[in-house]
Protein backbone atom coordinates (compact mmCIF):
# COMPACT_ATOMS: atom_id res chain seq x y z
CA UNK A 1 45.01 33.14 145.97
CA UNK A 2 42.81 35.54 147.32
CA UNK A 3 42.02 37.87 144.02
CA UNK A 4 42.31 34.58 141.91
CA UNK A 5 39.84 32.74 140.58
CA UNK A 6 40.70 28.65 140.81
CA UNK A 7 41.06 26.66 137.40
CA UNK A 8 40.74 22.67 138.10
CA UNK A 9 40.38 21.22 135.12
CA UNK A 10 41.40 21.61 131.51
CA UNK A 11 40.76 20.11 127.78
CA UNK A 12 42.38 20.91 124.13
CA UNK A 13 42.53 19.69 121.07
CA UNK A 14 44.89 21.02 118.39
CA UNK A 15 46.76 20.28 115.52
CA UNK A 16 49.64 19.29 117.67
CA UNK A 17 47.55 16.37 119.82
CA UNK A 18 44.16 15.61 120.76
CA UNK A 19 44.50 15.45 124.04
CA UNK A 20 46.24 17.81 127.06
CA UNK A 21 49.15 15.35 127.18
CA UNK A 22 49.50 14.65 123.87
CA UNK A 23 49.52 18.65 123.16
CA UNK A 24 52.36 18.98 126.35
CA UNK A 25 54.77 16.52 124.14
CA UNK A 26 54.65 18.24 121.44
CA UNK A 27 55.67 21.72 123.14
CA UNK A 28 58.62 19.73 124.86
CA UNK A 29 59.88 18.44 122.04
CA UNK A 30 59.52 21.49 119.82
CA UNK A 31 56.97 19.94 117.23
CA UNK A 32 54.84 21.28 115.17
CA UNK A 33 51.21 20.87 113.66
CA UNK A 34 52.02 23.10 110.02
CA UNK A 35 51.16 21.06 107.23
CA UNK A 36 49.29 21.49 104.13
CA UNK A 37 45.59 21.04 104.43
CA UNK A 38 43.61 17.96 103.23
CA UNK A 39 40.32 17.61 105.12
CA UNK A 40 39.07 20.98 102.80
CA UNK A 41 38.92 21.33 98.85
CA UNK A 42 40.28 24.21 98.19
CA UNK A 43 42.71 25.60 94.95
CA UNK A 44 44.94 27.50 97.52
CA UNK A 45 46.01 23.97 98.86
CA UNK A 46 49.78 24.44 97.38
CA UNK A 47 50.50 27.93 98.75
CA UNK A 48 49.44 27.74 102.50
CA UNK A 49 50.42 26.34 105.40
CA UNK A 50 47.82 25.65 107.69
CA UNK A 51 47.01 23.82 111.06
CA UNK A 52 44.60 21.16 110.68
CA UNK A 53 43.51 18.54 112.59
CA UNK A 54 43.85 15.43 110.55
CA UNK A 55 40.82 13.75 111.39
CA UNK A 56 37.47 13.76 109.42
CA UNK A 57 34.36 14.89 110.85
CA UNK A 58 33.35 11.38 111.22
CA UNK A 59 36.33 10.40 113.05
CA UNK A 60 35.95 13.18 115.45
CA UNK A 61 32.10 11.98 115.91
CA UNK A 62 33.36 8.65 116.93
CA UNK A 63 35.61 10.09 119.81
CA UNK A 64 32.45 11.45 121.15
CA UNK A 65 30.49 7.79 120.43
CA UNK A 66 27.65 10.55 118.39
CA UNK A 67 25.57 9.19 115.68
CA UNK A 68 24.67 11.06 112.57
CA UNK A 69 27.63 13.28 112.69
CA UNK A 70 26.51 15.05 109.51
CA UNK A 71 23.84 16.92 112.03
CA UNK A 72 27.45 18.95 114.07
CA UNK A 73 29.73 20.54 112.42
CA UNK A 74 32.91 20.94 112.80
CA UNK A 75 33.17 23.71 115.35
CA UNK A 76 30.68 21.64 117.31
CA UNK A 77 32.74 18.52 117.44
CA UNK A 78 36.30 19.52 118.16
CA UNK A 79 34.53 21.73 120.94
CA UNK A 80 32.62 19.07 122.55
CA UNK A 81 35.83 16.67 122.30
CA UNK A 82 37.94 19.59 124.32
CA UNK A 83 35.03 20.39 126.98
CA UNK A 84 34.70 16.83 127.77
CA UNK A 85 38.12 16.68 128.56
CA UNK A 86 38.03 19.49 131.02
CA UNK A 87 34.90 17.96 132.53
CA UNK A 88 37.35 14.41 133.45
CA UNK A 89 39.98 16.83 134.19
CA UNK A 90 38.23 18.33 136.88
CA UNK A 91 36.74 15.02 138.21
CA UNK A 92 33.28 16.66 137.83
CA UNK A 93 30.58 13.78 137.77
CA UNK A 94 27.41 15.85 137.94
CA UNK A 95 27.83 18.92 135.55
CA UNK A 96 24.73 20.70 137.36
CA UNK A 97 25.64 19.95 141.11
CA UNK A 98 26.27 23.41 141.21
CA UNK A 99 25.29 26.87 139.86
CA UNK A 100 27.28 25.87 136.87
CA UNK A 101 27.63 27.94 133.17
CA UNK A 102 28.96 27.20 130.18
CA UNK A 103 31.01 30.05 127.87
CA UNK A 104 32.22 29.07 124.88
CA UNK A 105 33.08 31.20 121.76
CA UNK A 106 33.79 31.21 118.29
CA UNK A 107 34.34 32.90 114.62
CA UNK A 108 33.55 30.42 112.06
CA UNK A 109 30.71 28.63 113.46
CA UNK A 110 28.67 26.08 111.72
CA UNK A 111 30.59 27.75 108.35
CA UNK A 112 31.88 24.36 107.46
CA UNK A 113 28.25 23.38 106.77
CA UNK A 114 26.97 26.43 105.44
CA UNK A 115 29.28 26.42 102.31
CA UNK A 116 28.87 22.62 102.25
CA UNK A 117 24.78 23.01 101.51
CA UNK A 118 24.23 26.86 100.66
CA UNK A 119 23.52 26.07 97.00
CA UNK A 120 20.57 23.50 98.17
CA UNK A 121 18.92 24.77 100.98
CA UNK A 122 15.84 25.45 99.43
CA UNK A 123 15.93 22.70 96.89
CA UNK A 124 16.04 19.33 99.08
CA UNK A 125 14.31 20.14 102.51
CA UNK A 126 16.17 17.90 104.24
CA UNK A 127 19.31 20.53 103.83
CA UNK A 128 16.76 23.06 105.88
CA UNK A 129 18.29 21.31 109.33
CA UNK A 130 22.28 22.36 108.28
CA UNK A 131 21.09 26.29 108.06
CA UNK A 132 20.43 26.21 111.87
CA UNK A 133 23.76 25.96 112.36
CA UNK A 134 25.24 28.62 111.34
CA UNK A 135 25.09 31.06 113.99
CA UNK A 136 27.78 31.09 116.29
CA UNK A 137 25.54 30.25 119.11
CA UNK A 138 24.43 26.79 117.81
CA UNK A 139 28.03 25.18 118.77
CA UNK A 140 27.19 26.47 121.82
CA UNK A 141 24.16 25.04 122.43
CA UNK A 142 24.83 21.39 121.23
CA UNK A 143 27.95 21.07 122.91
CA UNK A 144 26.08 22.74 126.81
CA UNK A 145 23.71 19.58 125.92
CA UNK A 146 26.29 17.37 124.84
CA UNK A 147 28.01 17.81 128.04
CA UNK A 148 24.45 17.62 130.14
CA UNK A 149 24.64 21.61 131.06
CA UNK A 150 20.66 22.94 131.70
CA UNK A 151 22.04 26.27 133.82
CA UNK A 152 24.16 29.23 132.11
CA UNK A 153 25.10 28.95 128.31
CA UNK A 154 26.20 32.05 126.58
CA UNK A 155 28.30 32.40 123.62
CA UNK A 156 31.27 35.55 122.62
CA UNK A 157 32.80 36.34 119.82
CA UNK A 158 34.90 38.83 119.30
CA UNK A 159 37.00 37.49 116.84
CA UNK A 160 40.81 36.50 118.01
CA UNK A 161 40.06 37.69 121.18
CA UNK A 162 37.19 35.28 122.20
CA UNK A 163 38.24 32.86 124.34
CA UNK A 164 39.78 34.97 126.66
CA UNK A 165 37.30 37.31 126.86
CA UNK A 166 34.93 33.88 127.82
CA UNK A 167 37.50 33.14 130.20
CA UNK A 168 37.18 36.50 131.82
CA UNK A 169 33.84 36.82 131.70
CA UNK A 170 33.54 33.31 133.52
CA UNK A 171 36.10 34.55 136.41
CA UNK A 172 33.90 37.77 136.51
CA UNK A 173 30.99 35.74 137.34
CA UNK A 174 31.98 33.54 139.73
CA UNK A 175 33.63 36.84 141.57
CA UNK A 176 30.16 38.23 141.92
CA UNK A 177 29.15 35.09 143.05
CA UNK A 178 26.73 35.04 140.00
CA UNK A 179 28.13 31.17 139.30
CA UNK A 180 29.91 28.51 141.32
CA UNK A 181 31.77 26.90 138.58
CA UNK A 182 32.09 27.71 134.81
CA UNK A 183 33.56 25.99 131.84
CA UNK A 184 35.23 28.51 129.66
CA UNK A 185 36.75 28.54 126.57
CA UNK A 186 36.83 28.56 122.72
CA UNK A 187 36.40 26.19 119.12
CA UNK A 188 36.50 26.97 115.64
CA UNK A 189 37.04 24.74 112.90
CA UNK A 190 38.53 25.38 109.32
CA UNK A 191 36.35 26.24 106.40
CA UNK A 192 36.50 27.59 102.99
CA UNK A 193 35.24 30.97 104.12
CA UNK A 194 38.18 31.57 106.23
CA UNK A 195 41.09 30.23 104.23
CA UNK A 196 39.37 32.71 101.39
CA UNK A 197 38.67 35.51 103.22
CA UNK A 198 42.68 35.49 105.41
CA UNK A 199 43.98 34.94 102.02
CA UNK A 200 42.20 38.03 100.51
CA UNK A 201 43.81 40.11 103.25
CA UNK A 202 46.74 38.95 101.99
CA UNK A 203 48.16 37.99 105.34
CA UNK A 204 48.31 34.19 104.84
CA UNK A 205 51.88 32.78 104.51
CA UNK A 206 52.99 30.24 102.10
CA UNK A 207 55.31 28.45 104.66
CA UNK A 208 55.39 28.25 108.10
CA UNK A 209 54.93 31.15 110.35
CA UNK A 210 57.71 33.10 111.80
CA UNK A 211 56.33 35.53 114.78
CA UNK A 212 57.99 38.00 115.82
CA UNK A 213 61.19 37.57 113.04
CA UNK A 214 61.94 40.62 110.63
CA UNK A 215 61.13 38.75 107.56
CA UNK A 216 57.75 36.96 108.72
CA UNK A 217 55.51 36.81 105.91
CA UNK A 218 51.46 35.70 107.42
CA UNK A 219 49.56 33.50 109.51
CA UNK A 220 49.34 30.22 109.65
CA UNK A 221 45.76 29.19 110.06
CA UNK A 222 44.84 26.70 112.16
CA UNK A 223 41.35 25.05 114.52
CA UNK A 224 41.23 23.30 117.51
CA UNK A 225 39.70 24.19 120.55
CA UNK A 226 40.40 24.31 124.58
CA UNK A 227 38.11 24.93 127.41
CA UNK A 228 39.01 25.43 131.09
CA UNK A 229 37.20 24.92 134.46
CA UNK A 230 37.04 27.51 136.70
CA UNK A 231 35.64 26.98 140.16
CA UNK A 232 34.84 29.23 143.52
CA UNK A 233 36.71 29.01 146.81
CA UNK A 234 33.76 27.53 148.45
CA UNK A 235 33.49 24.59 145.68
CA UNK A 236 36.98 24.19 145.79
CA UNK A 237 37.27 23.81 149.67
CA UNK A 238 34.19 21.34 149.85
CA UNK A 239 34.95 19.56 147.30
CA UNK A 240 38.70 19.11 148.15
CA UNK A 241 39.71 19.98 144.75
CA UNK A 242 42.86 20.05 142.67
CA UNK A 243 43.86 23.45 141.77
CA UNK A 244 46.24 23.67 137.83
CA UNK A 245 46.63 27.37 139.04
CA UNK A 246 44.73 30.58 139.14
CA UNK A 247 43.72 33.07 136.27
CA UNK A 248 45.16 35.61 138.88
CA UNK A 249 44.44 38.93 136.49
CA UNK A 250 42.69 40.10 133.43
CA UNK A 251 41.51 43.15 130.93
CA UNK A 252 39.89 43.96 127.73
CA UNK A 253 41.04 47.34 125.61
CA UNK A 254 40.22 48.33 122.59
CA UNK A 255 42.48 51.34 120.44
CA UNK A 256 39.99 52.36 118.04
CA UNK A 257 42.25 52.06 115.93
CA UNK A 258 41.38 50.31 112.54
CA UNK A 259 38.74 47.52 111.46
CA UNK A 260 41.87 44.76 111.33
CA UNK A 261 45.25 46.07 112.10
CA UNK A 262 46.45 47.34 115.33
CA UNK A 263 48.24 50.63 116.20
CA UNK A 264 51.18 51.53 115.80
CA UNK A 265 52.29 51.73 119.21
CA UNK A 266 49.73 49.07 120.46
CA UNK A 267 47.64 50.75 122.41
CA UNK A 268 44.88 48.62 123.09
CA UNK A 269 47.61 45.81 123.57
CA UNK A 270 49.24 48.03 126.03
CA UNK A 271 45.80 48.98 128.14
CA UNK A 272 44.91 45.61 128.18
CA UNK A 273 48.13 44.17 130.04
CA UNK A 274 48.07 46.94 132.31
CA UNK A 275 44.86 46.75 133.44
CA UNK A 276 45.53 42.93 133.80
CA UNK A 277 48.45 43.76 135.69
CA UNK A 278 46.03 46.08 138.17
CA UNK A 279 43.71 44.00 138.57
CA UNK A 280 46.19 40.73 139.46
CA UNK A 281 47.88 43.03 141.48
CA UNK A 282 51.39 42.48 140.16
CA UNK A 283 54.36 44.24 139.49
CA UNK A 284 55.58 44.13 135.67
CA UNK A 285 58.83 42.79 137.14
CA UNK A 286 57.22 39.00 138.60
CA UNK A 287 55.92 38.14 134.73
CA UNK A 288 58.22 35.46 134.29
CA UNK A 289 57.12 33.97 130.70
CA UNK A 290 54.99 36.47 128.65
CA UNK A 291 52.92 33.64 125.67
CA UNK A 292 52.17 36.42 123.13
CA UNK A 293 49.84 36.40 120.53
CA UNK A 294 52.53 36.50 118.08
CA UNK A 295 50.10 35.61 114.66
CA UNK A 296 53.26 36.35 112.28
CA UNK A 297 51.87 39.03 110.27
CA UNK A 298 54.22 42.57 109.55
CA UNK A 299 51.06 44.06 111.56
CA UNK A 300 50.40 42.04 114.46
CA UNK A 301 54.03 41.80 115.57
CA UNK A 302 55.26 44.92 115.63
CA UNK A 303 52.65 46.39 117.37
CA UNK A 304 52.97 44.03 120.17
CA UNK A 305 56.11 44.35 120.55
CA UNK A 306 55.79 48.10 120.86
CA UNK A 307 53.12 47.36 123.42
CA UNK A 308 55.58 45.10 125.48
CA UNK A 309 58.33 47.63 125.22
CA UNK A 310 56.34 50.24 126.71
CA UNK A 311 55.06 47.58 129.87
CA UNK A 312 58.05 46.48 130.82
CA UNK A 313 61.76 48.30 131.27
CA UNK A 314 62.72 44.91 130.53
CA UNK A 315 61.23 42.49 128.48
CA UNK A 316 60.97 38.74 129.76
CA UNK A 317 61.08 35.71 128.19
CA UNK A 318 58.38 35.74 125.63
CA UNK A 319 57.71 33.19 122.77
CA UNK A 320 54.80 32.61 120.66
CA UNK A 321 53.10 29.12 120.56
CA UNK A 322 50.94 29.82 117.04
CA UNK A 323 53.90 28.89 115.40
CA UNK A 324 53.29 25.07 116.72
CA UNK A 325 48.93 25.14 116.03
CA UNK A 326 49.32 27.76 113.88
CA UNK A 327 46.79 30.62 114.33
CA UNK A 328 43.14 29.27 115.78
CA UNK A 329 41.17 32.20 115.58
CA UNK A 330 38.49 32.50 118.56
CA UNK A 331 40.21 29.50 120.04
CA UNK A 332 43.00 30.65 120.30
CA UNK A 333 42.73 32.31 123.92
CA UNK A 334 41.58 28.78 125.21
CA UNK A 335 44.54 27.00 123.14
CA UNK A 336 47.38 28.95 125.13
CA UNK A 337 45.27 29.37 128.00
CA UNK A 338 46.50 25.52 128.19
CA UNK A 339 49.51 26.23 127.38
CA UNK A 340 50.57 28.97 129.78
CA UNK A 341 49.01 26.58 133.07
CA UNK A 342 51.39 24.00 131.30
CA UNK A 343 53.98 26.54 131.25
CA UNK A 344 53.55 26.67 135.25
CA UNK A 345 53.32 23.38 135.83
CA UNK A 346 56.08 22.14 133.99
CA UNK A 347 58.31 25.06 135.00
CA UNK A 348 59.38 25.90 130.99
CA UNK A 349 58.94 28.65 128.53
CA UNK A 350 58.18 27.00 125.64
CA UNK A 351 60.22 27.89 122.11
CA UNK A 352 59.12 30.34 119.30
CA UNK A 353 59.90 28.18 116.35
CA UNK A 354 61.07 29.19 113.47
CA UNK A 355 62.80 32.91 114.51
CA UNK A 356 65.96 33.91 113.09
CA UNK A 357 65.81 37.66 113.20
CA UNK A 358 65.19 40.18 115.46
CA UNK A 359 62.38 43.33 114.61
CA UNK A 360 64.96 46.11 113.22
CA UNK A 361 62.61 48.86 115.26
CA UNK A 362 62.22 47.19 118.59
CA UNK A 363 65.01 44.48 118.45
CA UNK A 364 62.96 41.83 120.69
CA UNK A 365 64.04 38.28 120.67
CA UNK A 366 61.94 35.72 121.72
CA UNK A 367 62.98 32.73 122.98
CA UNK A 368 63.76 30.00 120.47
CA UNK A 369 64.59 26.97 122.45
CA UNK A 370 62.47 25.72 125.25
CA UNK A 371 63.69 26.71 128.88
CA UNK A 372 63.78 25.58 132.00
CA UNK A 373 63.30 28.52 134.76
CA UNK A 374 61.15 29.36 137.70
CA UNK A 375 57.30 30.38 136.87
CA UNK A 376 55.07 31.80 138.64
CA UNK A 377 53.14 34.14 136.93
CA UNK A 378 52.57 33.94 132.99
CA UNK A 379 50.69 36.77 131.14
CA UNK A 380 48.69 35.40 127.90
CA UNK A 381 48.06 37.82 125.07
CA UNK A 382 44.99 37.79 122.61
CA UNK A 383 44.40 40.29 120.19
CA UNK A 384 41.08 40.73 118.00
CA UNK A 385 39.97 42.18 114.67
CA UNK A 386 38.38 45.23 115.16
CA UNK A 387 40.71 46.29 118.48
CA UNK A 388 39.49 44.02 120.38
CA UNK A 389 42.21 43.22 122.74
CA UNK A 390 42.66 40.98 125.84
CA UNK A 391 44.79 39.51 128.79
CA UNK A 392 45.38 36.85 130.96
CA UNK A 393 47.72 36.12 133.72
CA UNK A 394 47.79 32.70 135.02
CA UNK A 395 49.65 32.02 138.61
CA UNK A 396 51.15 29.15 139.91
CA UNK A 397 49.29 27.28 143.04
């Protein structure tokens, strides 16, 4: 596709499976990953729903065959399980055979072990080493040295919006022939600090999500994290490779319009799609499956759907997938990244669970069963604190 950029390989892990297959059944059979958290402490265990991976940080550093786990946190891990996947998936063998970059992002971080040892930092020096993780860059570094990576690391976050805005960044680069191949994508793990401070904007739900229904309540949160591989023509056509499809278009907007809530009329939700559309090239009328970002909250929604309403004289099929990992903050664009090339290669629009009722004001309806139908282009929302919004369009080989 000539103003595509490749993607061969891919890697997730979510509260729905740990592994790109495992993830795929779960979408097919309409399953989801809601549940009510047990890997964190916390006294709002009984009133939210959440997506968690149920495996301990130790597990997780046995998937990876890493010793003295206590070193990563949690961030680190499920983002180093997720971009070794995408490494196999793409039958890379030598990570620097090429001019090769790593962009991963995230919003929590190394938070997990921050409010683990904040009280004894400066007490027991040993605790020093956990501080260094913090910064959202850290994940990014042990993870590009996990995986072998010496060339480009960098690391984005922009809240919600993060993965895809590493995703486009990494297309962006290879376009100006800055890189030959980039692994893009996002991780963030759950921590006190977020389940506190969604639950202080009062935009966590007490049961599971319901995006894009008139009586939604919250969020769902949730952690995971996806990463894809995104390769130049010339790489692709030496090395013979496999192309999953091509991120074919995308655009970052921001409306201005408020430190967490959207417009209105979803402005920055409406530049962003059309300047994804421009720049793929496509008429609104070949979108075939639109995955929106659909987070459940009164906010979120129907701004969006104002947004689509003003894109397209009509609508497609649309569903949102947060309902299944529930809401994975900066890894979230990576997540349904996945999802959307699974979308194209299976030839389905996957369901928006849990939807009974349509917006009064816009009367969208998203699709609640999973269907069968031709594919070829699927746009990908992701939408930010702070504005910051962003899409995607993926295109079938």
């Amino acid at each position: 596709m000539a103003n595509g950029v490749a993607i061969t390989g891919m890697g997730i892990i979510s509260s729905i499976g740990n592994t790109v297959e495992e993830n795929l059944q779960s979408l097919l059979s309409e399953s989801d990953g809601i549940s009510t958290i047990e890997n964190i402490a916390t006294r709002h265990a009984n009133n939210i729903k959440v997506g968690e991976i149920k495996l301990s940080n130790e597990e997780l550093a046995k998937l990876l065959a890493l010793d003295n786990f206590e070193k990563y946190s949690r961030t680190t891990l499920l983002g180093a399980i997720a971009a070794k996947q995408a490494i196999e998936s793409a039958n890379i063998n030598d990570v620097n055979q090429y001019k090769t970059g790593f962009i991963s992002s995230t919003s929590v971080g190394g938070m997990d072990l921050t409010e683990k040892y904040c009280n004894t930092f400066f007490d027991a020096p040993r605790n020093e080493q956990f501080i260094n993780s913090h910064n959202a860059s850290e994940s990014t570094q042990q993870i590009a040295s996990f995986i072998g990576l010496t060339d480009f690391v960098t690391t984005i976050s922009t809240a919600c919006s993060s993965a895809a805005n590493a995703i486009m960044l990494g297309a962006r680069l290879i376009k100006a022939k800055k890189l030959d191949r980039v692994i893009v994508g996002g991780t963030d793990g759950l921590s006190k600090f977020t389940l506190n401070g969604f639950k202080t904007l009062m935009i966590l739900s007490d049961k599971k999500s319901q995006p894009f229904d008139k009586n939604r309540k919250g969020l769902n949160l949730g952690e995971g994290a996806a990463y894809l591989v995104l390769e130049s023509e010339e790489v692709v056509a030496k090395e013979n490779k496999k192309v999953l499809a091509f991120l074919s278009g995308y655009a970052n907007a921001n409306d201005a319009h408020h430190q967490t809530a959207s417009s209105e009329e979803g402005e920055g939700a409406f530049l962003a799609m059309k300047k994804a559309l421009k720049l793929a090239d496509l008429e609104t009328s070949v979108i075939d499956y639109i995955n929106a970002h659909g987070t459940g909250t009164p906010n979120n929604d129907a701004s969006e759907s104002e947004a689509l309403k003003r894109i397209f004289e009509e609508v497609p099929i649309f569903s949102s997938t947060k309902a299944y990992t529930g809401h994975t903050l900066a890894a979230a664009g990576g997540i349904e990244a996945v999802f959307s090339i699974l979308a194209l290669k299976e030839q389905k629009a996957f369901a928006n669970l849990n939807f009974a009722d349509e917006i009064e004001k816009t009367q969208l309806k998203p699709t609640t069963k999973t269907v069968e139908k031709e594919i070829k282009h699927v746009l990908s929302n992701s939408f930010g604190f702070g504005g910051n919004c962003s899409t995607l369009i993926f295109s079938k080989v």
